[in-house]
PDB file of N, CA and C in Angstrom:
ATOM      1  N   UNK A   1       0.850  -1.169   0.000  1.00  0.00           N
ATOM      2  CA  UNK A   1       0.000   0.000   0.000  1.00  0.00           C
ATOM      3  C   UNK A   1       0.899   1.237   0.000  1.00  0.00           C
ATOM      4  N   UNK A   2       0.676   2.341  -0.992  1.00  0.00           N
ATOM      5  CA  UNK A   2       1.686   3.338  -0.690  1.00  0.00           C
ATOM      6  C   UNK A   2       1.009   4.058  -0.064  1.00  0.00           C
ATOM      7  N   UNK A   3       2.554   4.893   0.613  1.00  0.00           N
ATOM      8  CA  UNK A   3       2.059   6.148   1.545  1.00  0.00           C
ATOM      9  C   UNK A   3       1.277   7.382   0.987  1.00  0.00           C
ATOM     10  N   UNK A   4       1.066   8.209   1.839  1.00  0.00           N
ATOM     11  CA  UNK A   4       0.559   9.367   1.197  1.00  0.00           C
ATOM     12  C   UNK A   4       1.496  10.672   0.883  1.00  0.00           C
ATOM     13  N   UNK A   5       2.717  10.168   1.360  1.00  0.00           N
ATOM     14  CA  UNK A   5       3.530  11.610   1.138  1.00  0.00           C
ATOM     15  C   UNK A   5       4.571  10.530  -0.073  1.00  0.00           C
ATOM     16  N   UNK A   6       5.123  11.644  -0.848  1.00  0.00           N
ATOM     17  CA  UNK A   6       5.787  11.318  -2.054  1.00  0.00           C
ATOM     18  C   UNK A   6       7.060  11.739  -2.124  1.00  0.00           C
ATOM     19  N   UNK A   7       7.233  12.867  -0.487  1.00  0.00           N
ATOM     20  CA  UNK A   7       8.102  13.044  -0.652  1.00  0.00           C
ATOM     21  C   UNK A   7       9.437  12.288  -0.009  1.00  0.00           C
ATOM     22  N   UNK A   8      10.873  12.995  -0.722  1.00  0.00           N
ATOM     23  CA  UNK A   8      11.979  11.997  -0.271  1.00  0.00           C
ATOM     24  C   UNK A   8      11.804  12.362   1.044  1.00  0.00           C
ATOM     25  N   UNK A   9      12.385  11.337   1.936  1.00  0.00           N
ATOM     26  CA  UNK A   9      12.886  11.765   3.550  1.00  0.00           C
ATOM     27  C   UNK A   9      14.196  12.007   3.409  1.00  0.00           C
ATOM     28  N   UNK A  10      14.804  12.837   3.958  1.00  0.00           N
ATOM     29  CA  UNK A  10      16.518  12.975   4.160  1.00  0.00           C
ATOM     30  C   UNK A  10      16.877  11.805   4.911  1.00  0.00           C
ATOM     31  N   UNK A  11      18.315  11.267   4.500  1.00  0.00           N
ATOM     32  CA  UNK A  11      19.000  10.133   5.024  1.00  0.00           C
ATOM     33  C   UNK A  11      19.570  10.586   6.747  1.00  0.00           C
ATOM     34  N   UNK A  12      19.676  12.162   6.710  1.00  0.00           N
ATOM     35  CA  UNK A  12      20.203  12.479   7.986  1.00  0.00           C
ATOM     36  C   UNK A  12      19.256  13.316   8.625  1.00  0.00           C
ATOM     37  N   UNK A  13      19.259  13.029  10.095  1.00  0.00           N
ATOM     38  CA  UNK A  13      18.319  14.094  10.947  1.00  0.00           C
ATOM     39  C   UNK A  13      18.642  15.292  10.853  1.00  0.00           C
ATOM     40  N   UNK A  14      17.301  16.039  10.828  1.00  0.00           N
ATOM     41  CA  UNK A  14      17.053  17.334  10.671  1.00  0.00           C
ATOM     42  C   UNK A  14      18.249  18.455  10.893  1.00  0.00           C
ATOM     43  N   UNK A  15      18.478  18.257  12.252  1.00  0.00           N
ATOM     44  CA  UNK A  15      19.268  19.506  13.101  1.00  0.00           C
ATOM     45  C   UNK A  15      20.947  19.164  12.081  1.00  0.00           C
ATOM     46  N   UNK A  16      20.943  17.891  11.581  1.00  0.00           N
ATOM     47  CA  UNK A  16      22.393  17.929  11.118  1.00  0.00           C
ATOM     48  C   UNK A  16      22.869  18.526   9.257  1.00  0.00           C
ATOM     49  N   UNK A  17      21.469  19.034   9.204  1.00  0.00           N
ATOM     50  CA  UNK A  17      21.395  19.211   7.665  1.00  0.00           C
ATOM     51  C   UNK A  17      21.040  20.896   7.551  1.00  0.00           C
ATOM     52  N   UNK A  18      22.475  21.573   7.030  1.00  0.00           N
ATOM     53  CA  UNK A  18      22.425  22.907   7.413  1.00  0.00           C
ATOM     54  C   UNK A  18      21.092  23.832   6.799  1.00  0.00           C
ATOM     55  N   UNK A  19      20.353  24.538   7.345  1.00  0.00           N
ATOM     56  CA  UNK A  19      19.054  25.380   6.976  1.00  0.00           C
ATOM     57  C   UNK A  19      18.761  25.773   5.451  1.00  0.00           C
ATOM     58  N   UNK A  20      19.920  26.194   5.088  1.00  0.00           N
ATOM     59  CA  UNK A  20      20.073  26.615   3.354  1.00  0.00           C
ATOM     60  C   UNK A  20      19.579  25.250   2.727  1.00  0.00           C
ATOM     61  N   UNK A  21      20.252  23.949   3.117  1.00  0.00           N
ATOM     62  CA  UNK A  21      19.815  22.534   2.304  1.00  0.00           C
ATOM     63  C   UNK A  21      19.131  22.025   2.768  1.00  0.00           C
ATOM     64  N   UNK A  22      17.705  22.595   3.895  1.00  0.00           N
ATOM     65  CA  UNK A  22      16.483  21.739   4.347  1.00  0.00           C
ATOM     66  C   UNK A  22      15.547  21.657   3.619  1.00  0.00           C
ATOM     67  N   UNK A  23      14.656  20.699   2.950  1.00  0.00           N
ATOM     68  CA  UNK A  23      13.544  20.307   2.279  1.00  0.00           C
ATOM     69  C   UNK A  23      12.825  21.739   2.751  1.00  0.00           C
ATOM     70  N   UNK A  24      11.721  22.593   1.796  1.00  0.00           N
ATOM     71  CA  UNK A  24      10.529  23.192   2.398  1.00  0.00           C
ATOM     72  C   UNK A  24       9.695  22.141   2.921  1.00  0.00           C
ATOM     73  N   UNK A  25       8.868  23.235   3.815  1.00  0.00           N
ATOM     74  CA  UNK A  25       8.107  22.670   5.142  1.00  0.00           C
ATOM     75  C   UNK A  25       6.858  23.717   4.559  1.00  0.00           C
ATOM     76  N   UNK A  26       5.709  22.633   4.121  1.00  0.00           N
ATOM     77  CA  UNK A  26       3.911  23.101   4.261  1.00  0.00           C
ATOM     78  C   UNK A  26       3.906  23.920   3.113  1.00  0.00           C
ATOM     79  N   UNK A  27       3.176  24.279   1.945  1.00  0.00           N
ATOM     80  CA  UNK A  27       2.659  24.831   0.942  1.00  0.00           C
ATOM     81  C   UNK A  27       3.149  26.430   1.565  1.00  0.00           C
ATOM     82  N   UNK A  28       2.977  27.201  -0.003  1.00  0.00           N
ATOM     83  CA  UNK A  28       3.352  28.500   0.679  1.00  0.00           C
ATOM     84  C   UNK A  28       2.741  29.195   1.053  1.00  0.00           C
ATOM     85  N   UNK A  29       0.935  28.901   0.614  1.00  0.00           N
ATOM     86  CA  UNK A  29      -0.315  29.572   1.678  1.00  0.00           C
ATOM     87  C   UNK A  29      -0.064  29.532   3.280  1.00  0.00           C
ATOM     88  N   UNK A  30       0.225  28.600   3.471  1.00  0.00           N
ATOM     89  CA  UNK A  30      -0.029  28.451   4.860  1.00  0.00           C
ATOM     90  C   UNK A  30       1.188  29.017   5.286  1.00  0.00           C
ATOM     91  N   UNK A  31       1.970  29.957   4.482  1.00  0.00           N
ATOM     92  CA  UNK A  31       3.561  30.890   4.988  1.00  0.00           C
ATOM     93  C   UNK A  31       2.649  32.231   4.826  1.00  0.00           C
ATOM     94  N   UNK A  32       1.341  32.366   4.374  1.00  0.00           N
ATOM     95  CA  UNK A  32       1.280  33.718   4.155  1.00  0.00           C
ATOM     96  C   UNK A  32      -0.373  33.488   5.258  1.00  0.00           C
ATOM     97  N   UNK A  33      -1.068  32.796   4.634  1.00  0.00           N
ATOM     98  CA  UNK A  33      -2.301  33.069   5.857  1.00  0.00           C
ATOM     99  C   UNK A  33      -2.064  32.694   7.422  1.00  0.00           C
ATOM    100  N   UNK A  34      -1.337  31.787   7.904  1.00  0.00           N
ATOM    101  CA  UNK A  34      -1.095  31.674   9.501  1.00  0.00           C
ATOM    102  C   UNK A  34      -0.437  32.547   9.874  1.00  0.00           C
ATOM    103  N   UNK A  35       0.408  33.722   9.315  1.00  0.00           N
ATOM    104  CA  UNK A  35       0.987  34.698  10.140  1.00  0.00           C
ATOM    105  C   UNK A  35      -0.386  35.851  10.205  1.00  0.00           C
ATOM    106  N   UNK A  36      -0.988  35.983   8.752  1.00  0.00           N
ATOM    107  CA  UNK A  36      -1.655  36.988   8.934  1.00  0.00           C
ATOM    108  C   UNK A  36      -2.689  37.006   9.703  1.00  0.00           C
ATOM    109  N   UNK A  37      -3.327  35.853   9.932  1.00  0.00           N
ATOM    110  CA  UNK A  37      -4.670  35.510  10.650  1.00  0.00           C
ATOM    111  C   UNK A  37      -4.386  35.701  12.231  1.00  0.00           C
ATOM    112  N   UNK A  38      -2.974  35.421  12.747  1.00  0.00           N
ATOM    113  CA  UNK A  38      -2.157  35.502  14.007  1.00  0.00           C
ATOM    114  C   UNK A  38      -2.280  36.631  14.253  1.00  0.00           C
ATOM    115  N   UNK A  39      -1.307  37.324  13.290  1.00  0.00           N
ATOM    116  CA  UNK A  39      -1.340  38.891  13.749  1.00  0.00           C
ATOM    117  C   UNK A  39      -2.438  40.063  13.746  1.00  0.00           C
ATOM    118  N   UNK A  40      -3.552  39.200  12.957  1.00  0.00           N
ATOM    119  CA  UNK A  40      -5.141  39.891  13.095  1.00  0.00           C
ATOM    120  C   UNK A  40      -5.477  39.935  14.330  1.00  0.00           C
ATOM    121  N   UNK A  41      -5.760  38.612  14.757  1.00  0.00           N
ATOM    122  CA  UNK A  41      -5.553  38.178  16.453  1.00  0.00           C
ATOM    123  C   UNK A  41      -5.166  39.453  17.496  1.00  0.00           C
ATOM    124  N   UNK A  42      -3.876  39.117  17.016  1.00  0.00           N
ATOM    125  CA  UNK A  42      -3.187  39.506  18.589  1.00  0.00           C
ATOM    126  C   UNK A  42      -3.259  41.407  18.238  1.00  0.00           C
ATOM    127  N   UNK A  43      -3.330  41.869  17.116  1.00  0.00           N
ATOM    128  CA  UNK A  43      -3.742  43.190  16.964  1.00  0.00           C
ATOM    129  C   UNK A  43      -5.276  43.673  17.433  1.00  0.00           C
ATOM    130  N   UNK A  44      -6.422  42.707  17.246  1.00  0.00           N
ATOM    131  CA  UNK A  44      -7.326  42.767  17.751  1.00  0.00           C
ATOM    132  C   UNK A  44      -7.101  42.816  19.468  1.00  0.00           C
ATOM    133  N   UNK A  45      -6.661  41.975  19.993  1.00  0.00           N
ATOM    134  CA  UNK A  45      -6.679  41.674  21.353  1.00  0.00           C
ATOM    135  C   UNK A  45      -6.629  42.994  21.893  1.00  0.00           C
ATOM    136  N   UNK A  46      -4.769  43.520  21.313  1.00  0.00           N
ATOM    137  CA  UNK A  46      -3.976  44.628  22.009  1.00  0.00           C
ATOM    138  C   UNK A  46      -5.070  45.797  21.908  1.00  0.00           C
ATOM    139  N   UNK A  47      -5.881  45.741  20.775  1.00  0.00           N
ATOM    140  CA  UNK A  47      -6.422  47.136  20.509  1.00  0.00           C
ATOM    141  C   UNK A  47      -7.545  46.680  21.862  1.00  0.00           C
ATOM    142  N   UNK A  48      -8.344  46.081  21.674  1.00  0.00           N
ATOM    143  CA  UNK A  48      -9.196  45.512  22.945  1.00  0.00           C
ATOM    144  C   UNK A  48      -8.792  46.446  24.476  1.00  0.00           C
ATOM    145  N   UNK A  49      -7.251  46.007  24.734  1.00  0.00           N
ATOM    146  CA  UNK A  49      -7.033  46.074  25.952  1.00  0.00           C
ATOM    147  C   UNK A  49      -6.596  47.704  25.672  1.00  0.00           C
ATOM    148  N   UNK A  50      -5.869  47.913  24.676  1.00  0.00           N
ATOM    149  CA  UNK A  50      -5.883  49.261  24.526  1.00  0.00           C
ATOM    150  C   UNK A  50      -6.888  50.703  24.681  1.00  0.00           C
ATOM    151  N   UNK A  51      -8.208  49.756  24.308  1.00  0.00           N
ATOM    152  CA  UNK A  51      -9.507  50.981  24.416  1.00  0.00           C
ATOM    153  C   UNK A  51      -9.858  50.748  25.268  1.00  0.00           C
ATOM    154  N   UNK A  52      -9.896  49.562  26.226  1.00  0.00           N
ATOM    155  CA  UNK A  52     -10.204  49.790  27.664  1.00  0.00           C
ATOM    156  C   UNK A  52      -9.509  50.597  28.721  1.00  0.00           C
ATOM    157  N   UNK A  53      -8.394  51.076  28.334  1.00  0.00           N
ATOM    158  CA  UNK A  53      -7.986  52.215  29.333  1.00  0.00           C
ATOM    159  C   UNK A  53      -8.923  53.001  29.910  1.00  0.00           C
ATOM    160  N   UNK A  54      -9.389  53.655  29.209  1.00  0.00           N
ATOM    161  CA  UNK A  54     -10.219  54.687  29.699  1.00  0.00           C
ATOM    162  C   UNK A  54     -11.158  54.675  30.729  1.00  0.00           C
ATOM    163  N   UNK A  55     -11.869  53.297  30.850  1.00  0.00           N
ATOM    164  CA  UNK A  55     -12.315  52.632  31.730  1.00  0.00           C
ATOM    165  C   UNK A  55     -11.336  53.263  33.339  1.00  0.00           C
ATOM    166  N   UNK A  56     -10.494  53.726  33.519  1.00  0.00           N
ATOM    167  CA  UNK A  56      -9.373  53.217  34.553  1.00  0.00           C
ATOM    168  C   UNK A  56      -9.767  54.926  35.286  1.00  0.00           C
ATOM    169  N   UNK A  57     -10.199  55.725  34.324  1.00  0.00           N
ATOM    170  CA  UNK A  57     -10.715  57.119  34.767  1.00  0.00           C
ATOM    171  C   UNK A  57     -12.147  56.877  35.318  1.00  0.00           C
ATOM    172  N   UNK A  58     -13.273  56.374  35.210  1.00  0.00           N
ATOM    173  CA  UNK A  58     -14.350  56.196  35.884  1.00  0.00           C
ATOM    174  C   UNK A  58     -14.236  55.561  37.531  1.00  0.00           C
ATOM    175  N   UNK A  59     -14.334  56.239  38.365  1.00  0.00           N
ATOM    176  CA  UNK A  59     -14.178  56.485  39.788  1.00  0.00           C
ATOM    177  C   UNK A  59     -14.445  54.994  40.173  1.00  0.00           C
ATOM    178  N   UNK A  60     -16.167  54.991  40.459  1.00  0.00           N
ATOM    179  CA  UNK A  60     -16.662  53.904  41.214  1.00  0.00           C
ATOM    180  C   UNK A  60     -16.658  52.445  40.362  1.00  0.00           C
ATOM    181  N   UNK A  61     -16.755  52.102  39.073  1.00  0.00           N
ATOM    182  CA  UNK A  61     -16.810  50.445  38.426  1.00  0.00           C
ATOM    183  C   UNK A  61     -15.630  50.817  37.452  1.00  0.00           C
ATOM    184  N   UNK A  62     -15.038  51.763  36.854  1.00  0.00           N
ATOM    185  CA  UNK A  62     -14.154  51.477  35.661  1.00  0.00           C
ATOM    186  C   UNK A  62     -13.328  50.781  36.002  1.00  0.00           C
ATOM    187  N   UNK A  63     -12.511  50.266  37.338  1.00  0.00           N
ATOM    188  CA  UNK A  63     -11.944  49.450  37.512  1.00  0.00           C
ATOM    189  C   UNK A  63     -12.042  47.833  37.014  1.00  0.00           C
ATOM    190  N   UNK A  64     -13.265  47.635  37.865  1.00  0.00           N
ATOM    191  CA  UNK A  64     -14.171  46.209  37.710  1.00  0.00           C
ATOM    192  C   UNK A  64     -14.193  46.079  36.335  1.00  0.00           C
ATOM    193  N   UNK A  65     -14.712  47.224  35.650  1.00  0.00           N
ATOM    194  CA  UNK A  65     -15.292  46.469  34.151  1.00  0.00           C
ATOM    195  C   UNK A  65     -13.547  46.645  33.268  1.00  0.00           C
ATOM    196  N   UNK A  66     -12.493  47.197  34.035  1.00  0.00           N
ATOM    197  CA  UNK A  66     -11.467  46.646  32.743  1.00  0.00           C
ATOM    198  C   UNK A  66     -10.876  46.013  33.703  1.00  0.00           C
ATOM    199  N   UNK A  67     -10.528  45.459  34.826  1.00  0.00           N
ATOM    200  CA  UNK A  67     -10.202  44.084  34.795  1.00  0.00           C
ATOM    201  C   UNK A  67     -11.078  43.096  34.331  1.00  0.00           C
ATOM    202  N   UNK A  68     -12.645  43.244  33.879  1.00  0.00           N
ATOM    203  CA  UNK A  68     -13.458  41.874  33.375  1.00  0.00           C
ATOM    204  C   UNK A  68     -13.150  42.004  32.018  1.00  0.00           C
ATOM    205  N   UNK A  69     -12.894  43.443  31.198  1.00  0.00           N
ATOM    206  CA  UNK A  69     -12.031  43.409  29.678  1.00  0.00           C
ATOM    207  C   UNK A  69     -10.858  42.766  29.765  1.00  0.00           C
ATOM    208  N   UNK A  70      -9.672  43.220  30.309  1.00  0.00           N
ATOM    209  CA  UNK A  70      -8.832  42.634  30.240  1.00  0.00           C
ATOM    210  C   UNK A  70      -8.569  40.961  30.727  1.00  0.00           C
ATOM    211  N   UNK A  71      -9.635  40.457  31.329  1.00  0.00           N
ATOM    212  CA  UNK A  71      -9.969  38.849  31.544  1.00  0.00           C
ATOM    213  C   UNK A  71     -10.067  38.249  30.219  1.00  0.00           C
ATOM    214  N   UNK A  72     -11.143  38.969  29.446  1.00  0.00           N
ATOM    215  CA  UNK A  72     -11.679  38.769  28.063  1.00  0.00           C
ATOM    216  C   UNK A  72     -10.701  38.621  26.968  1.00  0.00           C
ATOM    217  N   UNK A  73      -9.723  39.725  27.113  1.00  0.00           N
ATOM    218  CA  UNK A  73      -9.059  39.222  26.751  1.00  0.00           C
ATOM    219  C   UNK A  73      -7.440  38.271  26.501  1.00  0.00           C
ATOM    220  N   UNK A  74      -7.543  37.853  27.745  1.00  0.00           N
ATOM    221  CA  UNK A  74      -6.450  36.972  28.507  1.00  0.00           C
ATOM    222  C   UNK A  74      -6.681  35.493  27.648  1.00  0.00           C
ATOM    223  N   UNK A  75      -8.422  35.588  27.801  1.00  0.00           N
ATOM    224  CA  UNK A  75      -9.218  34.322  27.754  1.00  0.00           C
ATOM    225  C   UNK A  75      -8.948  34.274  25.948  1.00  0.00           C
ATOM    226  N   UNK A  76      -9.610  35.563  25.473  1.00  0.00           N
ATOM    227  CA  UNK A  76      -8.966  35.212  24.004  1.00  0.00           C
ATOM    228  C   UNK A  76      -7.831  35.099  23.289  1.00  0.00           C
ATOM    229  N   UNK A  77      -6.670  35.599  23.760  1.00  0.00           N
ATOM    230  CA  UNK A  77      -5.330  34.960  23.676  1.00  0.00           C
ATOM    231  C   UNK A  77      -5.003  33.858  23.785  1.00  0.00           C
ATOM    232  N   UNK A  78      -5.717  33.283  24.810  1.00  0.00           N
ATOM    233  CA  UNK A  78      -5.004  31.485  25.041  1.00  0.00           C
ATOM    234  C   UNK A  78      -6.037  30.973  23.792  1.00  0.00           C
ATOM    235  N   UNK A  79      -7.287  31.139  23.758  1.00  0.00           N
ATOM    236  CA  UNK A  79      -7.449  30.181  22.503  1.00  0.00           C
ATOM    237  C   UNK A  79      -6.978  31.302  21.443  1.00  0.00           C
ATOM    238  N   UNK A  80      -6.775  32.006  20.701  1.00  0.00           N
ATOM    239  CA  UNK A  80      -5.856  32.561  19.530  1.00  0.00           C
ATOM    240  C   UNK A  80      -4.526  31.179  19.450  1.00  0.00           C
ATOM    241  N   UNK A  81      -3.751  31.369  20.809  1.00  0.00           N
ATOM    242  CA  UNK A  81      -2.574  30.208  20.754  1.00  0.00           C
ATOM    243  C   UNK A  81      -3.077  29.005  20.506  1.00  0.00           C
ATOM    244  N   UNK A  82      -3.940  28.555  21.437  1.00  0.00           N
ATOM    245  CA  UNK A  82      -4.468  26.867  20.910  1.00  0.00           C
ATOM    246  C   UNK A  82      -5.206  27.253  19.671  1.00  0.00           C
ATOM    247  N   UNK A  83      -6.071  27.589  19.065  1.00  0.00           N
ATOM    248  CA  UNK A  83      -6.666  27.669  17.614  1.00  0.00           C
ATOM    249  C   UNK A  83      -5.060  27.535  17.008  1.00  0.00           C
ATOM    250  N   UNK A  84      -4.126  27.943  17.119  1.00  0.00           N
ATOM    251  CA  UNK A  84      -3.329  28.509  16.075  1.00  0.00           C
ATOM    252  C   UNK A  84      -2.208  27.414  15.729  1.00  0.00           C
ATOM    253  N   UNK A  85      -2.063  26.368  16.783  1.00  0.00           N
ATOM    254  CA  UNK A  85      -1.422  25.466  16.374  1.00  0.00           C
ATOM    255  C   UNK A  85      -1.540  24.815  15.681  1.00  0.00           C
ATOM    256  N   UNK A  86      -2.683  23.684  16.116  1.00  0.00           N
ATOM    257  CA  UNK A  86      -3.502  23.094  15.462  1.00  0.00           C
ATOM    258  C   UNK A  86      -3.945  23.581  13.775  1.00  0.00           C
ATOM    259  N   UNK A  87      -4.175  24.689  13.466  1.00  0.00           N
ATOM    260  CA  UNK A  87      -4.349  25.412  12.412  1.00  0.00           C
ATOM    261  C   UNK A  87      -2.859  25.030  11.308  1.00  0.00           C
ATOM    262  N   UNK A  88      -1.926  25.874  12.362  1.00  0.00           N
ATOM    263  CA  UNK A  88      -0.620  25.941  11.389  1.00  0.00           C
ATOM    264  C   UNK A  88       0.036  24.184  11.222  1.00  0.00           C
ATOM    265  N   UNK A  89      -0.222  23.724  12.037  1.00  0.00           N
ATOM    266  CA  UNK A  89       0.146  22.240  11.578  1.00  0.00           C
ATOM    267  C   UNK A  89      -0.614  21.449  10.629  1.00  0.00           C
ATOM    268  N   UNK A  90      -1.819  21.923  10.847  1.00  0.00           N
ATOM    269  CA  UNK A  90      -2.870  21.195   9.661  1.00  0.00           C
ATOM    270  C   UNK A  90      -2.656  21.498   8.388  1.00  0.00           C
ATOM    271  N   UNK A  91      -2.003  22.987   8.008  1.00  0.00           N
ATOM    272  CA  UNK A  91      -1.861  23.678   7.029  1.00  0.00           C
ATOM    273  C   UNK A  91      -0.015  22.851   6.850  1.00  0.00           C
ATOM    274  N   UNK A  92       0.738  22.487   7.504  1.00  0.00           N
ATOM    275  CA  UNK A  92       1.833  21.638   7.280  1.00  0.00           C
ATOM    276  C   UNK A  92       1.237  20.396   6.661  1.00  0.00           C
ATOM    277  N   UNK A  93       0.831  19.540   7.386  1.00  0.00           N
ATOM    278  CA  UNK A  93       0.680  18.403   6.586  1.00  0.00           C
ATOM    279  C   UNK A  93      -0.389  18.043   5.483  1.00  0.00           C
ATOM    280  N   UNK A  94      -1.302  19.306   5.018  1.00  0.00           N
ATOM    281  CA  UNK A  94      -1.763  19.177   3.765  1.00  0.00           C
ATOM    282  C   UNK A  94      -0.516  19.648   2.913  1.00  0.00           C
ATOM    283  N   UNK A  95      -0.338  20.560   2.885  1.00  0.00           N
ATOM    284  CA  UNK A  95       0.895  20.521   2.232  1.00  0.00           C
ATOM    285  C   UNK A  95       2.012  19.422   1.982  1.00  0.00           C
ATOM    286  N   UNK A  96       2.071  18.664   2.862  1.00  0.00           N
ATOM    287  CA  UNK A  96       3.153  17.081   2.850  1.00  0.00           C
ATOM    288  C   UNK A  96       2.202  16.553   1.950  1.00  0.00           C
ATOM    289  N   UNK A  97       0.807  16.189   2.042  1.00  0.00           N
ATOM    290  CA  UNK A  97       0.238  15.222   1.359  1.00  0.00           C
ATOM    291  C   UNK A  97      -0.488  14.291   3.070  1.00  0.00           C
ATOM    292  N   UNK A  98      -0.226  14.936   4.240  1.00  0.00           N
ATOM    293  CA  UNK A  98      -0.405  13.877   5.062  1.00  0.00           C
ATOM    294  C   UNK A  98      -2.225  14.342   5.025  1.00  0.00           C
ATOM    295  N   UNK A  99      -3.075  13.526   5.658  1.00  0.00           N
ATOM    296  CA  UNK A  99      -4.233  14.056   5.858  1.00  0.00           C
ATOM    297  C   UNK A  99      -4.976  14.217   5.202  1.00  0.00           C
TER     298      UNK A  99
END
């Protein structure tokens, strides 16, 4: 039964095969949409926590309500990171042919 990847494997492990002569790694979409979709992310977030400042001038709750913003977005950072692995590896091994 053949495999699904076609491609050669190198005879030597990775780390011993200098960077200039390493096989590419994952199609070149997934070199241009997983950074950009990342940095949509984490520009969204920052701006998030960024417009909640102001919050920090309201006397009696602006406190409360930007530490519950800035929770929000603590909470959406960690999945941005978990979404994003999973993502960028999936986008690796279609590119191999794996999957």
């Amino acid at each position: 039964m053949p495999t699904k990847t076609h491609q050669k494997v190198p005879d030597k492990e990775m780390y011993t095969i200098p960077i200039a002569d390493r096989p590419p790694h994952g199609p070149l979409y997934s070199k241009i949409f997983f950074p950009i979709l990342f940095n949509f992310g984490q520009i969204g977030i920052n701006s998030a926590q960024i417009l909640a400042l102001p919050l920090l001038l309201i006397p009696v709750f602006g406190r409360k309500w930007f530490d519950t913003i800035i929770g929000w977005t603590k909470d959406g950072y960690g999945r941005l990171c978990t979404f994003s692995i999973p993502l960028h590896e999936a986008f690796i091994q279609e590119g191999e042919g794996v999957g």
